[in-house]
Protein backbone atom coordinates (compact mmCIF):
# COMPACT_ATOMS: atom_id res chain seq x y z
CA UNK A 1 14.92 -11.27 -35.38
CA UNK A 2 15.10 -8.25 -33.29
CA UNK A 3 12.37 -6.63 -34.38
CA UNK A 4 10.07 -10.26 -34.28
CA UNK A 5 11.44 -10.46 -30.52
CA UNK A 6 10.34 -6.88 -29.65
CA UNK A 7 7.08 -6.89 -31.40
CA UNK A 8 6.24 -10.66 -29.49
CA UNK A 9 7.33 -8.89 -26.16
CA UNK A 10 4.89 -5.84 -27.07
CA UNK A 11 1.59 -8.43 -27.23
CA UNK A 12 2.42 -10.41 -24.22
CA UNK A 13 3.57 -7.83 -21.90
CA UNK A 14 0.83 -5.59 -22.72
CA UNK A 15 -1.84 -7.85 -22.78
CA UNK A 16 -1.20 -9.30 -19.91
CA UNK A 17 -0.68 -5.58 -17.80
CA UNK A 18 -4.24 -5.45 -18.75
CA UNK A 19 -4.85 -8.32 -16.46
CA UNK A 20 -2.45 -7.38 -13.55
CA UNK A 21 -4.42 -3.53 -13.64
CA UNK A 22 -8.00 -4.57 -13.75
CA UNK A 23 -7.34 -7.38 -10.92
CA UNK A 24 -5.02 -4.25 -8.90
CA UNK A 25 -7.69 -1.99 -9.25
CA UNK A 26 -10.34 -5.05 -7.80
CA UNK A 27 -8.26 -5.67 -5.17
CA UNK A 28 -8.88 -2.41 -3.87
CA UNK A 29 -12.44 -2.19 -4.17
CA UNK A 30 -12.76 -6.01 -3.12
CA UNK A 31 -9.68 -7.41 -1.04
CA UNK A 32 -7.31 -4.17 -0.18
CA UNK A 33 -5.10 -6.32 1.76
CA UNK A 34 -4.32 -8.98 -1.61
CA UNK A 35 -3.01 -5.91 -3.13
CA UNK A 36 0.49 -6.55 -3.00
CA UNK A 37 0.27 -9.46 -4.91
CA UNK A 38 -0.68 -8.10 -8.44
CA UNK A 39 1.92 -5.27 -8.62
CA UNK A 40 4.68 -8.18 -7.29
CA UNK A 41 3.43 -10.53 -9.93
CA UNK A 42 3.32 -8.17 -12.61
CA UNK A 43 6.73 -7.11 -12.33
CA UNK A 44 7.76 -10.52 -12.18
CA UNK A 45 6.15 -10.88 -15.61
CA UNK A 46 8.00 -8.36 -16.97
CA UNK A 47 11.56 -9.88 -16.16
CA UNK A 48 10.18 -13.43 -17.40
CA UNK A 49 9.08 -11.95 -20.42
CA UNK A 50 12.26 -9.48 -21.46
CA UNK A 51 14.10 -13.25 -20.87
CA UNK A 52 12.36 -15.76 -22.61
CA UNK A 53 10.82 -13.11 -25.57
CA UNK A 54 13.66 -10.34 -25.94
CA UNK A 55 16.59 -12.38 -24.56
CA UNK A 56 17.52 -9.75 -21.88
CA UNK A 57 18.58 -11.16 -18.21
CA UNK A 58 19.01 -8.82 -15.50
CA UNK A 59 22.15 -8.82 -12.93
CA UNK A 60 22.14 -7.75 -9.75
CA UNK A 61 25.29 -6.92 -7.69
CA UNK A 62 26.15 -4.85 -4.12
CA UNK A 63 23.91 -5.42 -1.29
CA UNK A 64 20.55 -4.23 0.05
CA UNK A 65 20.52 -2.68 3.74
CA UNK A 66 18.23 -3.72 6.21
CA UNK A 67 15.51 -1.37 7.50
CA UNK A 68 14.02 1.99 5.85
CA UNK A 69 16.18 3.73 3.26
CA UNK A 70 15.87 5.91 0.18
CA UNK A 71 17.16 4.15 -2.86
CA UNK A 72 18.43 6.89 -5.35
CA UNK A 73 18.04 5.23 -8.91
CA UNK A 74 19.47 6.26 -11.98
CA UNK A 75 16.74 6.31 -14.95
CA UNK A 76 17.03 5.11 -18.49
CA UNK A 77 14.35 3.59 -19.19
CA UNK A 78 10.86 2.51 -17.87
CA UNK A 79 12.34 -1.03 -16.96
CA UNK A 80 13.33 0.99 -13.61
CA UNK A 81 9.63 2.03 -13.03
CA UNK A 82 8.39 -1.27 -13.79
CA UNK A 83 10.95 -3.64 -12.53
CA UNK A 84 10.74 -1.93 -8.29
CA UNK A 85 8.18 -4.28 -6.93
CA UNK A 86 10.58 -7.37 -7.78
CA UNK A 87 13.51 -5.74 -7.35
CA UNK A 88 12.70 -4.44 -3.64
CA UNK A 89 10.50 -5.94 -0.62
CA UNK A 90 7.05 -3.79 -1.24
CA UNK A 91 8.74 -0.67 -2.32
CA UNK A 92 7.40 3.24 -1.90
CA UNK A 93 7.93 4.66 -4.73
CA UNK A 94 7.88 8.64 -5.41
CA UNK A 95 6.05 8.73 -8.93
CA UNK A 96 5.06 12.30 -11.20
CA UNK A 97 1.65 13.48 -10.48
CA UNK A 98 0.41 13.01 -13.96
CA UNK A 99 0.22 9.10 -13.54
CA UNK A 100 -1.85 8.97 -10.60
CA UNK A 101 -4.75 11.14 -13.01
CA UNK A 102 -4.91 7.83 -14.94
CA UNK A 103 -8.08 5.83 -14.15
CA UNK A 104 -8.50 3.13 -11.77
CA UNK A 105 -4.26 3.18 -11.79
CA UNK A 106 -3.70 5.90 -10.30
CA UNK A 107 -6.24 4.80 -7.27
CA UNK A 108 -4.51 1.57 -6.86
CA UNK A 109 -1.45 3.24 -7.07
CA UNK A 110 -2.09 4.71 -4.05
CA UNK A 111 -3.59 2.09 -2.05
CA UNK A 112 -0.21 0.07 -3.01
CA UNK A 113 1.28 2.66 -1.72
CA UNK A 114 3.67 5.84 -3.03
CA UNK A 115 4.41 9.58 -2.73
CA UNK A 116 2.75 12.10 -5.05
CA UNK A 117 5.90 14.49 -6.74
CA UNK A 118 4.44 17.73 -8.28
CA UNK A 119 7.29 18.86 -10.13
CA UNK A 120 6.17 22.64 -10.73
CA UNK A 121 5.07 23.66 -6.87
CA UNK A 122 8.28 24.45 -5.00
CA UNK A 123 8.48 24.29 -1.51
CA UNK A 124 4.70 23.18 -1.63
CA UNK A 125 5.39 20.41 -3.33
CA UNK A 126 8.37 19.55 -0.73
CA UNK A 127 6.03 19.92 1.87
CA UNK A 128 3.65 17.92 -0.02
CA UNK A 129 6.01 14.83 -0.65
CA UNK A 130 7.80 15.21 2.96
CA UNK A 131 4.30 14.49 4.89
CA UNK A 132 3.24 11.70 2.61
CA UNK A 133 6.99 9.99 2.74
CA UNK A 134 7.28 10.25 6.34
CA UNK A 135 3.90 8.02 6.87
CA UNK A 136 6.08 5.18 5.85
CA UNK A 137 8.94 5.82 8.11
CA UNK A 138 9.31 2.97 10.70
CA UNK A 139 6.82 0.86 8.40
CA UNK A 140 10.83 -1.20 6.97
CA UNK A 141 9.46 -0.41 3.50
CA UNK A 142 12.65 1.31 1.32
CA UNK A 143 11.35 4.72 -0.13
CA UNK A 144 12.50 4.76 -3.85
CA UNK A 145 13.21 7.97 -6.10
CA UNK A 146 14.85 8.86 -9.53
CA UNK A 147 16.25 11.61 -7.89
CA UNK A 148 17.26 12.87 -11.99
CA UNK A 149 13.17 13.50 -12.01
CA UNK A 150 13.16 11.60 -15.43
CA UNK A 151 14.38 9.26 -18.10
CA UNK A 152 17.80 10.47 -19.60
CA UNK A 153 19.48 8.67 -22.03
CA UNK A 154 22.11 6.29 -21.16
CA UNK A 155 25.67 8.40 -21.12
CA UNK A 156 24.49 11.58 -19.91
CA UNK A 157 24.99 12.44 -16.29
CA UNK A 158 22.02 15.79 -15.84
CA UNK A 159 22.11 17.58 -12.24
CA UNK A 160 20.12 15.93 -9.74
CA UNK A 161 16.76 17.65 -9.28
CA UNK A 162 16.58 20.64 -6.40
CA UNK A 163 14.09 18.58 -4.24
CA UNK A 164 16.18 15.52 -3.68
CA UNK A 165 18.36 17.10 -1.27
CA UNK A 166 15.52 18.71 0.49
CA UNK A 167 14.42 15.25 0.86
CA UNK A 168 17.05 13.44 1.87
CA UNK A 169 18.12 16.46 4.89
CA UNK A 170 14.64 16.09 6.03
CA UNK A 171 13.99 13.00 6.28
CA UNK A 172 17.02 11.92 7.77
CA UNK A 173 17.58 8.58 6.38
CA UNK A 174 20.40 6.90 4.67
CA UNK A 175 20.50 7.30 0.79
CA UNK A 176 21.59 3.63 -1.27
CA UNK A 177 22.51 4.83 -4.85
CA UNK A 178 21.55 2.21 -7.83
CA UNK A 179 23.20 2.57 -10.91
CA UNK A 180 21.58 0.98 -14.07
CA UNK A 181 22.28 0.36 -17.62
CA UNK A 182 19.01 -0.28 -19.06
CA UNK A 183 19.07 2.24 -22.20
CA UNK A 184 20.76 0.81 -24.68
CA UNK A 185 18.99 -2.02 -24.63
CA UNK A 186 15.64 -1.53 -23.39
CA UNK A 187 14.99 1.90 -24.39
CA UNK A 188 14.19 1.83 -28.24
CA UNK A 189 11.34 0.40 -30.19
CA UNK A 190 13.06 -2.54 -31.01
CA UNK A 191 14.68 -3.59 -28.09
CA UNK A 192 18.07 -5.65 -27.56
CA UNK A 193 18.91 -8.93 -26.39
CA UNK A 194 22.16 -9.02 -23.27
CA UNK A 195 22.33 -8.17 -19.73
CA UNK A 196 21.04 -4.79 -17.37
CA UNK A 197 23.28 -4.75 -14.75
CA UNK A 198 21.62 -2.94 -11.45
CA UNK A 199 24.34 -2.04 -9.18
CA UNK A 200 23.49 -1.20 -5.51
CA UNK A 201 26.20 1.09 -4.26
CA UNK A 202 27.00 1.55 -0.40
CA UNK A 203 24.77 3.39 1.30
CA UNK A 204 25.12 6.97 2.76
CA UNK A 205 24.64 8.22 5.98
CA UNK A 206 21.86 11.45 6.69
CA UNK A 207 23.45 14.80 7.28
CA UNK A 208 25.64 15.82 4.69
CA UNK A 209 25.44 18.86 3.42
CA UNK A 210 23.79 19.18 0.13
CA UNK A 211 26.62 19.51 -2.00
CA UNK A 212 28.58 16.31 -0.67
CA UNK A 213 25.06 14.26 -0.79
CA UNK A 214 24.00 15.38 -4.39
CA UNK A 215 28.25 14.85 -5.81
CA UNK A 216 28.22 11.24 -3.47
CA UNK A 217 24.88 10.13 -5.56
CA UNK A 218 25.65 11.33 -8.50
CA UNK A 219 28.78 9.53 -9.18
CA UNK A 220 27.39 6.48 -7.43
CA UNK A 221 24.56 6.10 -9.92
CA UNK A 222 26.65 6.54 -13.04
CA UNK A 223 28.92 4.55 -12.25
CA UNK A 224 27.69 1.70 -15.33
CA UNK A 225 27.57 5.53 -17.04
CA UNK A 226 29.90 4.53 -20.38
């Protein structure tokens, strides 16, 4: 039954992201500011779909801040990634170069609107990021990041990557951890039915120094870690 329930989640979720892409990537050619609405949708999809076709529900518990922040999310899985546009109000997210290469994506991507992270350039790419974040400062949208740079499987706890702390000290906002429990259930071919629990921890105030920030968020988002 599993593997029925996975395989009938594979052909309607991706079939129908074929239809919430092609009518993104219109939007910004035709109607720029309808935009919002496919990514919203599509993400809604995908929670309606893991529930009635897989048998996962999601749970949500803590509280969302008012105002601009950067959310710190852990990363198990690409339900994170896909899931942001329903779980926050018109989120920012900071997403790897290579996707914004793919075509017509990548462009509407960045008409939604996100931060470029080029993991291999240093203080370039800090630079890079910095000036492209700080355009949506005083805009109220939250500024997400997986500040772990990628997926790690559910149970490990890696070091949080060098430019997150760069980040947070220079753009001087406060940092709401999110931990999340997705892997063992959603990432595997043949995915489980139960509950992902995302867990919004309280949120830290700018100006710590980098150890305290990167040992506050760490714990925070691991804290569904077992």
């Amino acid at each position: 039954m599993t593997v029925l329930r996975s395989l009938a989640f594979y052909a309607v979720f991706y079939t129908g992201s074929v239809y919430y892409v092609l009518a993104s990537v219109l939007a910004v050619a035709l109607v720029p500011r309808h935009l919002r609405r496919f990514p919203d949708a599509w993400s809604r999809f995908h929670r309606n779909c893991l529930r009635v076709l897989v048998g996962i529900t999601v749970r949500e518990t803590g509280a969302r801040p008012p105002g601009t922040v950067l959310y710190a999310i852990k990363h198990e899985s690409f339900f994170e990634a896909i899931d942001l546009p329903n779980l926050l109000d018109h989120p920012v997210p900071f997403g790897k170069e290579e996707l914004y290469r793919i075509p017509g994506w990548g462009r509407a991507a960045k008409a939604y609107g996100s931060v470029t992270v080029y993991r291999q350039a240093g203080a370039k790419a800090l630079r890079s990021m910095l000036a492209e974040a700080r355009q949506f400062i005083g805009t109220g949208r939250p500024l997400v990041i997986f500040p772990e740079g990628t997926r790690v499987p559910h149970g490990t706890r890696p070091p949080l990557q060098a430019g997150f702390a760069g980040l947070y000290k220079l753009l001087g906002l406060p940092v709401v951890p999110v931990a999340v429990n997705s892997g063992p259930l959603y990432h595997r071919w043949w995915k489980r039915p139960g509950t992902i629990t995302l867990h919004f921890g309280e949120p830290i105030e700018p100006g710590l120094p980098r150890e305290e920030i990167e040992a506050r968020v760490q714990a925070a988002i691991n804290l569904l870690n077992n």
